[in-house]
Protein backbone atom coordinates (compact mmCIF):
# COMPACT_ATOMS: atom_id res chain seq x y z
CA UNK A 1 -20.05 -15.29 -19.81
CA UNK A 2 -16.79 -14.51 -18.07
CA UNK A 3 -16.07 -10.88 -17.41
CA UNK A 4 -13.60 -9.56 -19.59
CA UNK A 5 -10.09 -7.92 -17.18
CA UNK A 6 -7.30 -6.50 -17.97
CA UNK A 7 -4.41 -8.98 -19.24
CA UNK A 8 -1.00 -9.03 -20.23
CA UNK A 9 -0.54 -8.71 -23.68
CA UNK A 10 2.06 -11.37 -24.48
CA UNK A 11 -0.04 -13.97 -23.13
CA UNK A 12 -3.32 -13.35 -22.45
CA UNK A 13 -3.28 -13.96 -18.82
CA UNK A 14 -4.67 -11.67 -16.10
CA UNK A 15 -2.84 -8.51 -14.94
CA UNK A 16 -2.06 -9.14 -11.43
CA UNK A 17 -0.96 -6.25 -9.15
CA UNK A 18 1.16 -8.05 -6.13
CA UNK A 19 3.88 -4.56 -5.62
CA UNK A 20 4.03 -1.35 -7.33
CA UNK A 21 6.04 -2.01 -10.15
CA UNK A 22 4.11 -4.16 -11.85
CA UNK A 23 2.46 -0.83 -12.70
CA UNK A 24 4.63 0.75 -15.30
CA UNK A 25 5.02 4.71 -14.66
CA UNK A 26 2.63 5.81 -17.33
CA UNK A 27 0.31 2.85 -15.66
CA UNK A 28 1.06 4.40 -12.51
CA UNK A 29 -0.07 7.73 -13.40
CA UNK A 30 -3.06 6.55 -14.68
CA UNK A 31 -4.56 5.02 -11.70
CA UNK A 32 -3.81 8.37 -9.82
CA UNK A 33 -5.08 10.43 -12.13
CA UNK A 34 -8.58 7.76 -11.81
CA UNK A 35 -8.55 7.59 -8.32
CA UNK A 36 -8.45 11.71 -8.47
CA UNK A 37 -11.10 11.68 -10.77
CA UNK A 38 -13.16 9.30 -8.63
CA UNK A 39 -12.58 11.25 -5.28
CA UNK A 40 -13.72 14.45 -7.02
CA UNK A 41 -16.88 12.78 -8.58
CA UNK A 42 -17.87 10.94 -5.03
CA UNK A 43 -17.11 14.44 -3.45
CA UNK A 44 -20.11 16.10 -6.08
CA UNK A 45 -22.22 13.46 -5.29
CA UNK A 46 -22.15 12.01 -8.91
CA UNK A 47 -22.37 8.32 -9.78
CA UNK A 48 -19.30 6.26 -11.23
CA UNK A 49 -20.63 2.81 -11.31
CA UNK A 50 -18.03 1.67 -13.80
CA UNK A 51 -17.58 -2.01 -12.18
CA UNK A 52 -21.30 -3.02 -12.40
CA UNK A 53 -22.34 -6.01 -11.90
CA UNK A 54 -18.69 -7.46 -10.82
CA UNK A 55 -17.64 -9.04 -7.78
CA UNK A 56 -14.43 -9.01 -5.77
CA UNK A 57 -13.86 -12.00 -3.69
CA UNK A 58 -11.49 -10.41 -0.42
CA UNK A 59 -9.86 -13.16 0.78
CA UNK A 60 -8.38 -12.50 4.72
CA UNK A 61 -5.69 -14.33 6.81
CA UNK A 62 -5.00 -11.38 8.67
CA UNK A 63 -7.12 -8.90 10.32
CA UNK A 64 -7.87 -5.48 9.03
CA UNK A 65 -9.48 -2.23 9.23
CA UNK A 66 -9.04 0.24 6.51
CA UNK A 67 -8.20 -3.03 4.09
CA UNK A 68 -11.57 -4.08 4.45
CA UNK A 69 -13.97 -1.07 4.32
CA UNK A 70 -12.00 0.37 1.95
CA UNK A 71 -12.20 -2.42 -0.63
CA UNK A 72 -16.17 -3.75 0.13
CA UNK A 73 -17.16 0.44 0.27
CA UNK A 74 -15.15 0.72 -2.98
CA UNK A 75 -16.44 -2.07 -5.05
CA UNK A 76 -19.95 -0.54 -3.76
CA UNK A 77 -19.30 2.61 -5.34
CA UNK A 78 -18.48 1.30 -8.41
CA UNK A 79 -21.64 -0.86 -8.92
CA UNK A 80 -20.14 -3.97 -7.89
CA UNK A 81 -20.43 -6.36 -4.62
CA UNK A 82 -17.66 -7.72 -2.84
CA UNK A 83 -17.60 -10.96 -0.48
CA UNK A 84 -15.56 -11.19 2.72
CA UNK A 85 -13.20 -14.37 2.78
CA UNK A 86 -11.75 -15.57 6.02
CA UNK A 87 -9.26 -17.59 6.32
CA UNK A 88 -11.76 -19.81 9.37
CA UNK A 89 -14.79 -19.32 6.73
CA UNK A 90 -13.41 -21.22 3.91
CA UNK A 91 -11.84 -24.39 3.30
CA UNK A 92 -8.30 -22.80 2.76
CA UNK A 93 -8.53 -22.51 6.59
CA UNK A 94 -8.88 -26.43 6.58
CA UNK A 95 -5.79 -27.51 4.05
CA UNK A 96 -7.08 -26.85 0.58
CA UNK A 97 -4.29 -25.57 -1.26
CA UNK A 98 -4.02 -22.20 -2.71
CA UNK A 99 -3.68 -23.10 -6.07
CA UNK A 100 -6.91 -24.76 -5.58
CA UNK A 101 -9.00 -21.54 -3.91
CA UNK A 102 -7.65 -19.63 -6.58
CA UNK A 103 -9.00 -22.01 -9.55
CA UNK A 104 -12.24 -22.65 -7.99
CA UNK A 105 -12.51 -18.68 -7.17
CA UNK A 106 -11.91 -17.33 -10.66
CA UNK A 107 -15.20 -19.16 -12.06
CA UNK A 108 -16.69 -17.11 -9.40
CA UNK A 109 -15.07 -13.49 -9.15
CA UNK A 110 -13.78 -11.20 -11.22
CA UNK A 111 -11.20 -10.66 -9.63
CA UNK A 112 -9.25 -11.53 -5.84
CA UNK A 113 -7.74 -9.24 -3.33
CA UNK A 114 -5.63 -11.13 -0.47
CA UNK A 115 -4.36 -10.15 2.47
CA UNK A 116 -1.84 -12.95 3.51
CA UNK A 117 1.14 -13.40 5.60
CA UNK A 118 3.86 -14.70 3.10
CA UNK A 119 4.20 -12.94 -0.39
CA UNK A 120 4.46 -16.22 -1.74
CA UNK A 121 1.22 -16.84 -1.14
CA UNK A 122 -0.06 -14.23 -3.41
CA UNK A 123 2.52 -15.38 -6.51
CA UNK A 124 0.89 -18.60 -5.55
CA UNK A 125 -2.42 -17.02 -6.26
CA UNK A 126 -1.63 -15.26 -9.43
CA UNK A 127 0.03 -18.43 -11.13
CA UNK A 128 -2.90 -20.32 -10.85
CA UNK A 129 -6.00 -17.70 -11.11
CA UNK A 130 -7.55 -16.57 -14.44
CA UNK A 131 -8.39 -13.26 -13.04
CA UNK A 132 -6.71 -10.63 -11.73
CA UNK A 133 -4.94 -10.94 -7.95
CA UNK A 134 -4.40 -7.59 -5.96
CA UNK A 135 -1.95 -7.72 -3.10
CA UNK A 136 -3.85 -6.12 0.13
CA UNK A 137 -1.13 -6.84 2.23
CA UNK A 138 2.02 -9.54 2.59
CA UNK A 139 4.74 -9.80 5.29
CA UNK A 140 6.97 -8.16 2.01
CA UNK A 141 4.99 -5.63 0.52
CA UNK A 142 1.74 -3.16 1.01
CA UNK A 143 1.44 -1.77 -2.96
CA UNK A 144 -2.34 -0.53 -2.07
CA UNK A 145 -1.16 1.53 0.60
CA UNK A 146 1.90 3.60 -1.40
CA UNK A 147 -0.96 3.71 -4.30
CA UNK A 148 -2.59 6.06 -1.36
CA UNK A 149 0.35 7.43 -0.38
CA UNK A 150 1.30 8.78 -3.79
CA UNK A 151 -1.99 10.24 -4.37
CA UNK A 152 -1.81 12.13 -0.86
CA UNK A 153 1.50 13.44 -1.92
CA UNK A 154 0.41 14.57 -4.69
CA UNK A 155 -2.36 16.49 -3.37
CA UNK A 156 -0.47 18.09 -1.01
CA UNK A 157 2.42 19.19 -3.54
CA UNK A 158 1.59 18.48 -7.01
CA UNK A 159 4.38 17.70 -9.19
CA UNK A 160 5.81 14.90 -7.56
CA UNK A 161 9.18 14.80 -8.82
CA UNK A 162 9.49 18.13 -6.90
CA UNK A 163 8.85 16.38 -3.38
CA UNK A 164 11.75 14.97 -1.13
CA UNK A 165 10.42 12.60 1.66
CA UNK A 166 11.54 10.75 4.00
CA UNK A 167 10.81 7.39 5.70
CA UNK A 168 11.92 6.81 9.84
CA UNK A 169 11.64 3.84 11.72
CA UNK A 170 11.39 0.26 10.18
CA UNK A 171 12.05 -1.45 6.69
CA UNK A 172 9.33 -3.34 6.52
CA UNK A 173 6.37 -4.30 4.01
CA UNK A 174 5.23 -0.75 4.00
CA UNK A 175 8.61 0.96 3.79
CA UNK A 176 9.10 -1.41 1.02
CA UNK A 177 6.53 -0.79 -1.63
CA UNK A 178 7.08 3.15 -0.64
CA UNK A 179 10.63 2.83 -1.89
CA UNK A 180 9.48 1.24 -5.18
CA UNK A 181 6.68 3.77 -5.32
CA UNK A 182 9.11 7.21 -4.85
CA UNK A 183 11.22 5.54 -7.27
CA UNK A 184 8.50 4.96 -10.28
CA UNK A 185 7.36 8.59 -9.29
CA UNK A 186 10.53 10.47 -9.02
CA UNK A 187 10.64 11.10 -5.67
CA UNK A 188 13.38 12.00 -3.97
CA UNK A 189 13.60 9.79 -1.10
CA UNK A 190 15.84 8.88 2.02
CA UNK A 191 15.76 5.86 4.38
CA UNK A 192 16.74 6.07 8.06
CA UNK A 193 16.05 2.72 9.89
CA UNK A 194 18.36 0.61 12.34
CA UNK A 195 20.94 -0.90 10.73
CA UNK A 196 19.61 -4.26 11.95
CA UNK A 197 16.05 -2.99 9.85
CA UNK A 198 16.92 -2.16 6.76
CA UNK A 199 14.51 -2.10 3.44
CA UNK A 200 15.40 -5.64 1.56
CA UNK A 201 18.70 -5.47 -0.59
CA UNK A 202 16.56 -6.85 -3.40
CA UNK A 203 14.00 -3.84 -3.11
CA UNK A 204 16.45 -1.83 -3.09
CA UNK A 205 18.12 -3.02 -6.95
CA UNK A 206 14.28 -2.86 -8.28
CA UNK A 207 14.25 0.79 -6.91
CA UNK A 208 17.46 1.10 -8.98
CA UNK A 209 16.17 -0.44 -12.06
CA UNK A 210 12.99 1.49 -12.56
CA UNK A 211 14.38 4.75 -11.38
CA UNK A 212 16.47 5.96 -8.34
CA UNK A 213 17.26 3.86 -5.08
CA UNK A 214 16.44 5.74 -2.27
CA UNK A 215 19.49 7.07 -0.07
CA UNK A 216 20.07 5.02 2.77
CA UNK A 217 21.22 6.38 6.44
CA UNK A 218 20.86 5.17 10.08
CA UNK A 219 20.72 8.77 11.32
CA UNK A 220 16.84 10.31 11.44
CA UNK A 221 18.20 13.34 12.06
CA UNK A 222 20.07 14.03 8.55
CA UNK A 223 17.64 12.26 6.89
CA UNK A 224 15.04 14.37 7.48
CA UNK A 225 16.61 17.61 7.36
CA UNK A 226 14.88 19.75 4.61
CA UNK A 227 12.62 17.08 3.82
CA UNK A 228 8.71 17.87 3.18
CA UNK A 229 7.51 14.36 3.69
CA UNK A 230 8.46 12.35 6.66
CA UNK A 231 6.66 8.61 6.62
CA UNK A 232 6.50 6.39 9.60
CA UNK A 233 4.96 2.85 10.81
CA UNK A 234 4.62 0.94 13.51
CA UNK A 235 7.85 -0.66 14.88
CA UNK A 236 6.16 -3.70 16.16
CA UNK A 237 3.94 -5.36 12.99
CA UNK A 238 1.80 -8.33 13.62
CA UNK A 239 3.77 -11.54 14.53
CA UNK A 240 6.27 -9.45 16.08
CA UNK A 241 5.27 -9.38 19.72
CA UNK A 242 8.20 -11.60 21.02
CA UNK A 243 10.16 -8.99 20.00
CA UNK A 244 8.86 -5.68 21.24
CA UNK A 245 11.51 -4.92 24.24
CA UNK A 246 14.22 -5.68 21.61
CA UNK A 247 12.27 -3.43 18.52
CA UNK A 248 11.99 -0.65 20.96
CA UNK A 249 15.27 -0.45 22.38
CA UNK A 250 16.98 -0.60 18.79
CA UNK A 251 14.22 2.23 17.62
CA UNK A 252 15.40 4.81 20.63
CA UNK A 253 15.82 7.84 18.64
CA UNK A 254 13.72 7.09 15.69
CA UNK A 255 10.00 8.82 16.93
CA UNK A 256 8.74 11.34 15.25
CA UNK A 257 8.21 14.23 16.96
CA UNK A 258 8.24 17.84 17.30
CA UNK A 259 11.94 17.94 18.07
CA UNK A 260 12.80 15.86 14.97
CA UNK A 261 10.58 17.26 12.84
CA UNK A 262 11.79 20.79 13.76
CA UNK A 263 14.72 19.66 11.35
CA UNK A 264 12.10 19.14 8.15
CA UNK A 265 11.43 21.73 6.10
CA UNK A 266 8.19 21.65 7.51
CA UNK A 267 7.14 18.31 6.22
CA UNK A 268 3.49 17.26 6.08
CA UNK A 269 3.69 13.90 8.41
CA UNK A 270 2.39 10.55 6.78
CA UNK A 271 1.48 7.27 9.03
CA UNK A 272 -0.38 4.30 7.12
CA UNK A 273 -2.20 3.80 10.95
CA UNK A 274 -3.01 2.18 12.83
CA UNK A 275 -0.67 3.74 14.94
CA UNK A 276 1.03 3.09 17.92
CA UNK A 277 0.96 6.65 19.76
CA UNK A 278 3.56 7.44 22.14
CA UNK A 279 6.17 4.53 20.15
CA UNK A 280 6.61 5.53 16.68
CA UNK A 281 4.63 8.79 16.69
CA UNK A 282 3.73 10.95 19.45
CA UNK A 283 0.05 11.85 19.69
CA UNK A 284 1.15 15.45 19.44
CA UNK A 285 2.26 14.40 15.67
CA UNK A 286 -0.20 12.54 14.50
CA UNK A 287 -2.80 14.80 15.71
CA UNK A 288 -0.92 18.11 14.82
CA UNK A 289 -1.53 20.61 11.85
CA UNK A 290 0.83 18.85 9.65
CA UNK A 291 -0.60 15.82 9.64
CA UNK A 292 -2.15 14.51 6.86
CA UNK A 293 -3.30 11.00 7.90
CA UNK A 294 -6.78 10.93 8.02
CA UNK A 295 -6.82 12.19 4.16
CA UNK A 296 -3.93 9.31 3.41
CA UNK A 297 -6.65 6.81 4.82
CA UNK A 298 -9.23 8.08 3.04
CA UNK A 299 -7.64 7.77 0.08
CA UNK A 300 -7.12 3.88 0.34
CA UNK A 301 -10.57 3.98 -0.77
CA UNK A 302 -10.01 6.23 -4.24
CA UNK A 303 -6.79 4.28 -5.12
CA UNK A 304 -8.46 0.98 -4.94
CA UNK A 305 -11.18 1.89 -6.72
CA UNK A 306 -8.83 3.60 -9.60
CA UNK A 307 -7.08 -0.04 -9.64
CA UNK A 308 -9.75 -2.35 -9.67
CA UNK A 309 -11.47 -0.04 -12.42
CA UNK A 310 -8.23 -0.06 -14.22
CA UNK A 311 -7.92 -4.06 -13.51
CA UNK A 312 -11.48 -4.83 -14.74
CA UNK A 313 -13.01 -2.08 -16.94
């Protein structure tokens, strides 16, 4: 008997999460408030096997750390088993189309997280699965990631339409679901990138639409004056090599570090990791006492968990 998931009402098809605003804000709120609920009730020891019995199939074309252990611990935790994919272990690494991995998955799974270069990949997923597809990471978006952003924030602050933050460096996939994120939370937030590095035009207009586009600078210094969350990643992403002397020369300026942060209003310092110290983050900053990092990877694992519960319950 196939596991009943969550679906879309008009339809009857899956819920897919592929970026942050698929979640409405209420929707949103709800998976915090679970994953909060589930990091309190791992921290007292107490079971919350709510996904017995179900398996997530974790399908990989690029490498991963946190990704990984975060998603097979999770699915533990809740009862369930999850099964490594690799791109070299199945036959999608040998030409079988996507559309075809994702029908023969779904009569195996309930439900598929990829982590895949092009976003189209995982829209090709979702059109053709009959369970749910979570996004683990594309070249355009990382929506699991801002899910454990959010809830760091929040820990740190509380009311999160009270918190201004800040992202420095590059626009890219994880700069890009954070924008959609502050915006369905009510963050107040401000952009400083190159100009040549910019957050998507077209992630910027779904910002607008489902609450407030982020304000949009080249200079780090004014954007992170006052602010009490400064965000950073790595300037050089995977596939990017080529293009390091380039990156680095066109991110002079754009480090964090004790002199830039001395313009915050002393602002708890985020990194998604892994990080490249010295580049984008000095090891004095990501090791320093405003650093909340390590909890911000931890809590990958009690944001997934909230979503698949809220996916497949």
């Amino acid at each position: 008997m196939t596991t009943p998931t969550t679906t879309d009402e008009t339809n009857g098809a899956p819920r897919h999460f592929l970026d942050v605003d698929d979640l409405s804000r209420s929707e949103l709120f709800a998976v915090l408030d679970r994953a909060a609920d589930y990091k309190l009730a791992q921290q007292r020891g107490e079971s919350h096997a709510d996904l017995a019995g179900q398996t997530l199939g974790m399908l990989f074309q690029k490498a991963s750390t946190r990704t990984r252990v975060s998603f097979e611990t999770g699915m533990t935790q809740l009862g369930g088993h999850a099964v490594f994919l690799g791109a070299d272990d199945i036959q999608l690494g040998r030409g079988e189309p996507l559309k075809d991995t994702a029908r023969a998955l779904s009569r195996y799974v309930d439900c598929v997280m990829a982590r895949v270069f092009k976003h189209e990949n995982c829209e090709v997923l979702a059109e053709y699965a009959e369970v749910p597809i979570v996004n683990g990471l594309t070249d355009d978006a990382h929506p699991c990631q801002t899910l454990a952003d959010l809830l760091t924030i929040r820990e740190c602050f509380g009311d999160l339409e009270e918190v201004s933050a800040t992202w420095v460096g590059d626009g890219n996939n994880v700069a890009q679901s954070f924008v959609l994120g502050c915006a369905l939370a009510g963050i107040d937030l401000t952009v400083a990138t190159p100009a040549e590095h910019g957050v998507d035009e077209g992630v910027l207009e779904r910002a607008a639409d489902i609450g407030t586009a982020p304000t949009i600078t080249t200079d780090p210094v004014e954007a992170v004056s006052d602010a009490n969350v400064v965000y950073t990643d790595v300037w050089i992403s995977m596939g990017q090599e080529d293009e390091r002397d380039m990156r680095l020369r066109r991110f002079d300026g754009y480090q964090l570090n004790d002199e830039l942060l001395a313009h915050t209003d002393d602002a708890a310092v985020l990194h998604c990791l892994p990080a490249h110290r010295g580049e984008e983050i000095t090891d004095a900053v990501l090791e320093g006492e405003n650093s909340v990092v390590w909890d911000q990877a931890e809590n990958r694992l009690h944001a997934q968990k909230a979503l698949l519960g809220w996916l497949l319950e």
